[in-house]
N, C-alpha and C. Protein backbone atom coordinates (compact mmCIF):
# COMPACT_ATOMS: atom_id res chain seq x y z
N UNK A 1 95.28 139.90 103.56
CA UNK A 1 94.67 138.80 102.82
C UNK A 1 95.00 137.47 103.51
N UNK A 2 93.73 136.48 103.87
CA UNK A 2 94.18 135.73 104.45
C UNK A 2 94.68 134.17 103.16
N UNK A 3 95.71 133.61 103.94
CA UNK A 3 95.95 132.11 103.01
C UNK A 3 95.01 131.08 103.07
N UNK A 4 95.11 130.39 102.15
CA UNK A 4 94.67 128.79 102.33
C UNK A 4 95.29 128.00 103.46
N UNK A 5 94.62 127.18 103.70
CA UNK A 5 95.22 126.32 104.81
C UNK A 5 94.67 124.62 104.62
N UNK A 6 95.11 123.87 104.62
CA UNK A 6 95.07 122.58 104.22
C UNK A 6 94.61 121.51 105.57
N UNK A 7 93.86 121.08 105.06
CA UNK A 7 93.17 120.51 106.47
C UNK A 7 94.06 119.27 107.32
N UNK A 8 94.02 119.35 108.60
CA UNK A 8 94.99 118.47 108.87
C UNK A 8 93.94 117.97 110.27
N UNK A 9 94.21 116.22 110.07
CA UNK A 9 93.32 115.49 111.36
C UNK A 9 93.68 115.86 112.62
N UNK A 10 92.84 115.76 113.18
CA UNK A 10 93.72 115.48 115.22
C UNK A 10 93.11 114.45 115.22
N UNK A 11 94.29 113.99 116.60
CA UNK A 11 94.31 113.10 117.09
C UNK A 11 93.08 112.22 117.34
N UNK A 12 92.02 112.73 118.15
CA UNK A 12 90.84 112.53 118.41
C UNK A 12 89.84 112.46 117.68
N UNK A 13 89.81 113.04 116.14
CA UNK A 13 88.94 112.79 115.26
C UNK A 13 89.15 111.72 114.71
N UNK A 14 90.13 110.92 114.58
CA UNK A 14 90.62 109.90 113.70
C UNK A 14 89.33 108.58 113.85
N UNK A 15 88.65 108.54 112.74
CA UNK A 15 87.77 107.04 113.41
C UNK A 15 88.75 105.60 112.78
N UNK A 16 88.87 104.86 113.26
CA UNK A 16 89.50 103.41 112.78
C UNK A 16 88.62 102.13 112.67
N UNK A 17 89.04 101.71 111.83
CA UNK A 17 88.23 100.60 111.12
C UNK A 17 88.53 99.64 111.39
N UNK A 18 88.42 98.21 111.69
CA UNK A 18 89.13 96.97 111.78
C UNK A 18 88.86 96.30 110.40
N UNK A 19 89.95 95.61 110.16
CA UNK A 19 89.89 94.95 108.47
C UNK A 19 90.81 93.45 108.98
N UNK A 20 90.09 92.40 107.82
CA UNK A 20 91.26 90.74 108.15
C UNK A 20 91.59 90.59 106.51
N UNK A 21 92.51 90.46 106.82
CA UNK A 21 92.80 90.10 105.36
C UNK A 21 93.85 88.17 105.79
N UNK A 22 93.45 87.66 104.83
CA UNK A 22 93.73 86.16 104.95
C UNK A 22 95.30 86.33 104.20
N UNK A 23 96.05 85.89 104.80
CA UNK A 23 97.29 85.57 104.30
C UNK A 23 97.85 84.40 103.17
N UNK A 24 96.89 83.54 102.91
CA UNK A 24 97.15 82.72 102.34
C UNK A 24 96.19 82.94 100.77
N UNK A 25 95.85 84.02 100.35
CA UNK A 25 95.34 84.55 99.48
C UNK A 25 96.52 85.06 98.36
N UNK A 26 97.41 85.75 98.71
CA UNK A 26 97.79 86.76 98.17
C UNK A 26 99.73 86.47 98.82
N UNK A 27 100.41 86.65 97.93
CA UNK A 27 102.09 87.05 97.98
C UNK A 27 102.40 87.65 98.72
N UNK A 28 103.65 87.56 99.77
CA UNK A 28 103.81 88.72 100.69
C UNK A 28 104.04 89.81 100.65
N UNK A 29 105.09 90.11 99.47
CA UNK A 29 105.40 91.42 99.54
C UNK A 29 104.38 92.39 99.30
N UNK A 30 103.56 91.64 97.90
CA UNK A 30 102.06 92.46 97.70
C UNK A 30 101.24 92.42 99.06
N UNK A 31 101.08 91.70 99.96
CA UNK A 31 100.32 91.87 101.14
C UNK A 31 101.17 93.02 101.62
N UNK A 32 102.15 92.28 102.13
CA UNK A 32 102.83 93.90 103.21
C UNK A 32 102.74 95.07 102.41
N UNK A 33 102.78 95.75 101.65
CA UNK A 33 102.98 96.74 101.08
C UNK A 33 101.32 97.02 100.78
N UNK A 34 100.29 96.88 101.02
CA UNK A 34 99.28 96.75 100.91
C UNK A 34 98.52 97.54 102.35
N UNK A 35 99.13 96.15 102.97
CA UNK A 35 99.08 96.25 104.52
C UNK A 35 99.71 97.89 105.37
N UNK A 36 100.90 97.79 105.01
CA UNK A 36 101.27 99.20 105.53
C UNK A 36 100.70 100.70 104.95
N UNK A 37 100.52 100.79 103.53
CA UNK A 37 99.22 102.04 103.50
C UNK A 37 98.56 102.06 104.25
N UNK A 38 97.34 100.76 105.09
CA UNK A 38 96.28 100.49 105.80
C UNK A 38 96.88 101.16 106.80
N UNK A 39 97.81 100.90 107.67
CA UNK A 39 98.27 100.94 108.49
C UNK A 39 98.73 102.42 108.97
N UNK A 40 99.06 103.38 107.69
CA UNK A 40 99.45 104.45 108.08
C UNK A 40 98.19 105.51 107.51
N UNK A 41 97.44 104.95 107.01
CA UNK A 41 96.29 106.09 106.68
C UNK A 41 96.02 106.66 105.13
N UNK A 42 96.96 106.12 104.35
CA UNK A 42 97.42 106.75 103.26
C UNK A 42 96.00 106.83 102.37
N UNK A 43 95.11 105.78 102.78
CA UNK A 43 94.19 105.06 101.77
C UNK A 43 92.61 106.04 101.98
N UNK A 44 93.17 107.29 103.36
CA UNK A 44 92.14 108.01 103.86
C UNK A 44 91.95 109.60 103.33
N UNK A 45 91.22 110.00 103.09
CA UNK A 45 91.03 111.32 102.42
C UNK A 45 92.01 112.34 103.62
N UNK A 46 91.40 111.92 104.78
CA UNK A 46 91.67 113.09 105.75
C UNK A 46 93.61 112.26 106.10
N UNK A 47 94.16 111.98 105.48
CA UNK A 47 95.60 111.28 105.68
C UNK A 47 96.82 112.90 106.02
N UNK A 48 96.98 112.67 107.40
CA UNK A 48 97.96 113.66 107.73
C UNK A 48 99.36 112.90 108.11
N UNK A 49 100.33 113.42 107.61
CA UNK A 49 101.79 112.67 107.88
C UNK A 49 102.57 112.67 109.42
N UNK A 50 101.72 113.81 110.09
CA UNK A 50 102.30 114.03 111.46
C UNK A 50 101.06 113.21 112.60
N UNK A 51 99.91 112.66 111.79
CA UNK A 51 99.23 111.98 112.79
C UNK A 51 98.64 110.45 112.22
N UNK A 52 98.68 109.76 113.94
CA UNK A 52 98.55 107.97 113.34
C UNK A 52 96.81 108.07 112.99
N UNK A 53 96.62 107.91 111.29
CA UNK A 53 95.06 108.28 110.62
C UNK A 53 94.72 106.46 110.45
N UNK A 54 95.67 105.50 110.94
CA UNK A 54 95.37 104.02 110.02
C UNK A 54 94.41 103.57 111.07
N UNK A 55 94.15 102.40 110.24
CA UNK A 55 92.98 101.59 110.59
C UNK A 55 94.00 100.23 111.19
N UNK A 56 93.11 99.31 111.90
CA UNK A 56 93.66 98.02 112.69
C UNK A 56 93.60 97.08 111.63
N UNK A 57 94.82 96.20 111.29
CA UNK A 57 94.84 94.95 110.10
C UNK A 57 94.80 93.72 111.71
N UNK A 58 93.52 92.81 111.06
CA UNK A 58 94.29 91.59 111.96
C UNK A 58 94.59 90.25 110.37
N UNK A 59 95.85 89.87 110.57
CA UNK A 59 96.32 89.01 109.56
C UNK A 59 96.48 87.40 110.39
N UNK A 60 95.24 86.79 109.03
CA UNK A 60 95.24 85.23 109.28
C UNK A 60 95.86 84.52 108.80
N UNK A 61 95.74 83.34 108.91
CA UNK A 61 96.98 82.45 108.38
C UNK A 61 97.53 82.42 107.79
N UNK A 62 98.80 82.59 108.84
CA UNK A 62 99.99 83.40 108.33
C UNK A 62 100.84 82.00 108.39
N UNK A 63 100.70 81.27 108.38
CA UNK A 63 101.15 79.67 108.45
C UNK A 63 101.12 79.28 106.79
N UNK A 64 100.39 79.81 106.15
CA UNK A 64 99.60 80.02 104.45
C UNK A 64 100.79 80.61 103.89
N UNK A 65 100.62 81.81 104.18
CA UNK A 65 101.59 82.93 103.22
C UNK A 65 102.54 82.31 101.90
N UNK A 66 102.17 83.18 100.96
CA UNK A 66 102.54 82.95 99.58
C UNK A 66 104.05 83.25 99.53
N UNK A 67 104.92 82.47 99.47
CA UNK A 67 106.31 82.85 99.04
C UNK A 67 107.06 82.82 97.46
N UNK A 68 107.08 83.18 96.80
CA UNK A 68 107.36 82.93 95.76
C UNK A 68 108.74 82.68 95.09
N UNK A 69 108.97 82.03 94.09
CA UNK A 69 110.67 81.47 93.91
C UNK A 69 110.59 80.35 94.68
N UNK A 70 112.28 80.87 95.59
CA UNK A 70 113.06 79.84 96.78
C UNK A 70 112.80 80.74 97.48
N UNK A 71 111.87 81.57 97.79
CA UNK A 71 112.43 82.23 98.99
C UNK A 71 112.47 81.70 100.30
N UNK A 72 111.46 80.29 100.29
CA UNK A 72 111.40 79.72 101.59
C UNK A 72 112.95 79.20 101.41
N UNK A 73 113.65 78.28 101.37
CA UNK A 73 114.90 78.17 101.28
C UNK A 73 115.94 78.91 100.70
N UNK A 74 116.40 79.66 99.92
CA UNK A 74 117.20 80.63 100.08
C UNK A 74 116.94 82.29 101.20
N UNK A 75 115.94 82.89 101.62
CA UNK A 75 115.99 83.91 102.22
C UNK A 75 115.99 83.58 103.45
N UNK A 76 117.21 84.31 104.24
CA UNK A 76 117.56 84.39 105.54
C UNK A 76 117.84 85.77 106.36
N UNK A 77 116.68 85.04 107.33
CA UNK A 77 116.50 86.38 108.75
C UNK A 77 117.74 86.08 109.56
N UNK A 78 118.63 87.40 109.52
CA UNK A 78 119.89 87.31 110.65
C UNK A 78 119.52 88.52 112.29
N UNK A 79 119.90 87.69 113.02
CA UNK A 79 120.03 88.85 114.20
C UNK A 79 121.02 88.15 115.05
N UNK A 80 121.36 89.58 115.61
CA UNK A 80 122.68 89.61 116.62
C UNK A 80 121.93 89.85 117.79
N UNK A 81 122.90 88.64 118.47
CA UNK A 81 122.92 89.91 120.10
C UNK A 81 123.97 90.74 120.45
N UNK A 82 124.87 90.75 119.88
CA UNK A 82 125.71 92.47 120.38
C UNK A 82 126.73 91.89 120.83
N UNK A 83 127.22 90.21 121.64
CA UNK A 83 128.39 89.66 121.88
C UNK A 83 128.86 89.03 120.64
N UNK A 84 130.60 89.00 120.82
CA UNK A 84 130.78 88.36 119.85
C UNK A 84 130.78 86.89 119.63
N UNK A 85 130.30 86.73 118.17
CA UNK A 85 129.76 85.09 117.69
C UNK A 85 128.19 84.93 118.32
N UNK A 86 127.80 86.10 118.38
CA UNK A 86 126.17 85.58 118.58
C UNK A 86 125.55 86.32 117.74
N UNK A 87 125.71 85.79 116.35
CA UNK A 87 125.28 86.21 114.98
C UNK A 87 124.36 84.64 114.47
N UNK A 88 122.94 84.98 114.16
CA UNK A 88 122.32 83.65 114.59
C UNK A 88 121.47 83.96 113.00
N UNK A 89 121.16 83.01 112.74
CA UNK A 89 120.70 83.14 110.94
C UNK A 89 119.53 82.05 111.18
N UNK A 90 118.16 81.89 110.64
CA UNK A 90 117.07 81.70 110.26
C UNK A 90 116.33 81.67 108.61
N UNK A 91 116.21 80.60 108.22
CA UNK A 91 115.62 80.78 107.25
C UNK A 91 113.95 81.18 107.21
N UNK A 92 114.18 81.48 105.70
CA UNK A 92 111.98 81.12 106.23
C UNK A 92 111.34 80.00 106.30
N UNK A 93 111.82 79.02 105.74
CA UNK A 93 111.66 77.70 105.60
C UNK A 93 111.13 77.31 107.45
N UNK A 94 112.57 77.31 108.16
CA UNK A 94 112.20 77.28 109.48
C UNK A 94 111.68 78.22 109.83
N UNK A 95 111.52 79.23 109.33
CA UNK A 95 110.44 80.13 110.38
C UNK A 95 109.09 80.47 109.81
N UNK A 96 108.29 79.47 108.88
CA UNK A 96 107.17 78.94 108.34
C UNK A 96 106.62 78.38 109.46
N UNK A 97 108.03 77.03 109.81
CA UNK A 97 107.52 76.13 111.00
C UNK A 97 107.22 76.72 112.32
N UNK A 98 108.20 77.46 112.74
CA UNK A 98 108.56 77.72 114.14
C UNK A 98 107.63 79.39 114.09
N UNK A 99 107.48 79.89 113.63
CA UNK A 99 106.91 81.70 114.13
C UNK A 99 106.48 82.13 112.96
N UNK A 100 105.59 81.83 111.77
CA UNK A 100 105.24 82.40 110.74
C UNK A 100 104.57 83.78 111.13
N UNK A 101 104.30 84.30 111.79
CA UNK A 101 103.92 85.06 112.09
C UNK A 101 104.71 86.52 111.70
N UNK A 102 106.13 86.44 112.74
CA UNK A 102 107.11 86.97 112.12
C UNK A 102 107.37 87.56 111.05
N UNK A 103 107.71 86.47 109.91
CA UNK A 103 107.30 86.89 108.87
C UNK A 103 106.90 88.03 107.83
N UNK A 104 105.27 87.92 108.48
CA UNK A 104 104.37 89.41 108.07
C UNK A 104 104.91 90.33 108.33
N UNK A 105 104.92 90.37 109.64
CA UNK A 105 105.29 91.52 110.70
C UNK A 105 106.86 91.91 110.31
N UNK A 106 107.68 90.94 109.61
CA UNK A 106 108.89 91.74 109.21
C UNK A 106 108.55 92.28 107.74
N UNK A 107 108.11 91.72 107.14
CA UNK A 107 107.61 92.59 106.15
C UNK A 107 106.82 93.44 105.93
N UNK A 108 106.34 93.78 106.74
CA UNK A 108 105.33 95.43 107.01
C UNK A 108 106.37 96.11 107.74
N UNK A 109 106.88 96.30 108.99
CA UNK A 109 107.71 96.59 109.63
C UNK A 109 108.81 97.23 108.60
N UNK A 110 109.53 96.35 107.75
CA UNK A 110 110.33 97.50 106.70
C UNK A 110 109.41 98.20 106.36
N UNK A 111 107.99 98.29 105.72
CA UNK A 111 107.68 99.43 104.85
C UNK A 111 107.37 100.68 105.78
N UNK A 112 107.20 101.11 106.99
CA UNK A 112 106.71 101.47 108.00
C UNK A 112 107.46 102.73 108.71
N UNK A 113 107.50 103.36 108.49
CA UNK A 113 108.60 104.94 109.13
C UNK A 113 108.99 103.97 110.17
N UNK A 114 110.74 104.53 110.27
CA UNK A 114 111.39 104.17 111.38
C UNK A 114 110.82 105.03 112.78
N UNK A 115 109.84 105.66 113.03
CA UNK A 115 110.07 106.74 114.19
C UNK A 115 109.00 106.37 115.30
N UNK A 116 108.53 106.70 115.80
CA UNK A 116 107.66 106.94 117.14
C UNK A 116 106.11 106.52 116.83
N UNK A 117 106.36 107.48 115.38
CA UNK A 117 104.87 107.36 114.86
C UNK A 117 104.50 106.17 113.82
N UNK A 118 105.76 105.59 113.35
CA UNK A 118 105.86 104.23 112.70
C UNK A 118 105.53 103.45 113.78
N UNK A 119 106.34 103.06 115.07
CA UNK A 119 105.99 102.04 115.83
C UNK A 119 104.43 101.93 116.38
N UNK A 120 104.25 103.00 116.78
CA UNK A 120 102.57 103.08 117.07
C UNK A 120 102.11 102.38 116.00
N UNK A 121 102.23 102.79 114.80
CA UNK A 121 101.47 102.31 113.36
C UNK A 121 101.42 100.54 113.23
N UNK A 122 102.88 100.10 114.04
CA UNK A 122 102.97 99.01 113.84
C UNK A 122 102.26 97.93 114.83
N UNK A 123 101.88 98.51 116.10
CA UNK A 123 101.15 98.20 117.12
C UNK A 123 99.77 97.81 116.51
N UNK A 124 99.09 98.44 115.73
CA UNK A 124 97.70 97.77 115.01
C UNK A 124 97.59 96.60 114.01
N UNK A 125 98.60 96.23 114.03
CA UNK A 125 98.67 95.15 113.29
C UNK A 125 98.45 94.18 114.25
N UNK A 126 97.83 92.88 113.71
CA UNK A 126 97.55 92.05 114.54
C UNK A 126 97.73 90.67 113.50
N UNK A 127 98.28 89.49 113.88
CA UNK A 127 98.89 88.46 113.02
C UNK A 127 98.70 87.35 113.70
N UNK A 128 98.27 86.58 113.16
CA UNK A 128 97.76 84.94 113.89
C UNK A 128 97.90 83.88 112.84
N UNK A 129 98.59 82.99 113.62
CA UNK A 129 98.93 81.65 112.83
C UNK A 129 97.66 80.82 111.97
N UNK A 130 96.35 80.50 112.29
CA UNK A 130 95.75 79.99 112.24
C UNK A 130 94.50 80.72 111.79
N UNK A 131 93.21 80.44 111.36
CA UNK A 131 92.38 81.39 110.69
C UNK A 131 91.55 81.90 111.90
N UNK A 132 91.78 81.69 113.36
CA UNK A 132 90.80 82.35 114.71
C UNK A 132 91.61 83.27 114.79
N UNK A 133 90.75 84.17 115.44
CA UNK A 133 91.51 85.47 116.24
C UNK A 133 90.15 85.94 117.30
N UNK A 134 91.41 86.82 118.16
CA UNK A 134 90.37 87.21 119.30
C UNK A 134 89.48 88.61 119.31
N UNK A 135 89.79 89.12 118.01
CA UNK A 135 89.31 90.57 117.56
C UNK A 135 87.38 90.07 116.83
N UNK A 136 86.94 89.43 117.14
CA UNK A 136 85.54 89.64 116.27
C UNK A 136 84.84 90.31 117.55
N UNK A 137 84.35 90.79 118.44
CA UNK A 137 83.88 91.75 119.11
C UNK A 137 83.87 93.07 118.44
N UNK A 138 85.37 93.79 117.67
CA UNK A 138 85.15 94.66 116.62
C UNK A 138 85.12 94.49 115.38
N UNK A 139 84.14 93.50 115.40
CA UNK A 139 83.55 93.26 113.85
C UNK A 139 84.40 93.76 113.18
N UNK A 140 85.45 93.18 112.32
CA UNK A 140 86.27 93.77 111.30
C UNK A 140 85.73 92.89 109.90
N UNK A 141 85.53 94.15 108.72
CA UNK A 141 85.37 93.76 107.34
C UNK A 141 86.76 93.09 107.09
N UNK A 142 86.35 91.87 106.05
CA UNK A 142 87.61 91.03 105.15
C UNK A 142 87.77 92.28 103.91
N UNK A 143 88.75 92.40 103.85
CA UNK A 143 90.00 93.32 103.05
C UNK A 143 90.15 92.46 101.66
N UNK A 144 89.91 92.69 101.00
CA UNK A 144 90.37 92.13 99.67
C UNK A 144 91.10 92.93 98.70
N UNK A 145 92.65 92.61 98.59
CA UNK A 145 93.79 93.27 98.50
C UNK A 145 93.32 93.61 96.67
């Protein structure tokens, strides 16, 4: 007797979509968490966990982005470089000014499998300060979260 078997994508069938969603619409965390389903396929019938099924996000002004509370002044981005006393701290406040971009991209980036097939996932993301981008050649639909 033979089993059921559950359909699973390849690689090569996968079609991808381009989508913009405006950053200055909508809260971040609700964007990122929004954003990363897109990103990993979840939102697709044919959604397999061992293959990249997402579609391309390009995110606009990201200079916009909704923060809510203090988070622009109380939340702080830390990174090291690995010597000691080169422990370097960033708020969002300054990094509104200086790299909003960032930002997004750190907040999708947590929601996002740590592995091989997360980073690929994270490669389709696309994030721009300002409301141009260089993606309209693939006509991407606006996303309305």
């Amino acid at each position: 007797m033979k089993g059921q078997s559950s359909y699973m994508a390849k690689r090569n069938e996968v079609e991808r979509k381009w989508y913009v969603v405006d950053a200055s619409k909508y809260p971040l965390g609700r964007m990122a968490s929004r954003i990363a389903v897109m990103l990993q396929g979840k939102h697709k019938a044919n959604y397999t966990p061992h293959v990249d099924t997402g579609d391309f996000i390009v995110v606009i002004n990201a200079e916009k982005v909704k923060l809510t509370g203090k988070k622009a002044e109380n939340k702080v981005i830390y990174h090291h470089s690995g010597y000691p006393g080169g422990l370097k701290k960033f708020s969002y406040k300054r990094l509104l000014v200086t790299h909003p971009e960032r930002i997004i991209e750190r907040a999708v980036w947590g929601m996002l499998p740590k592995t091989k097939l997360g980073r690929k996932m994270f490669r389709k993301l696309k994030v721009y300060r300002g409301s141009e981008h260089p993606h309209e050649a693939q006509k991407p639909e606006i996303l309305e979260l």
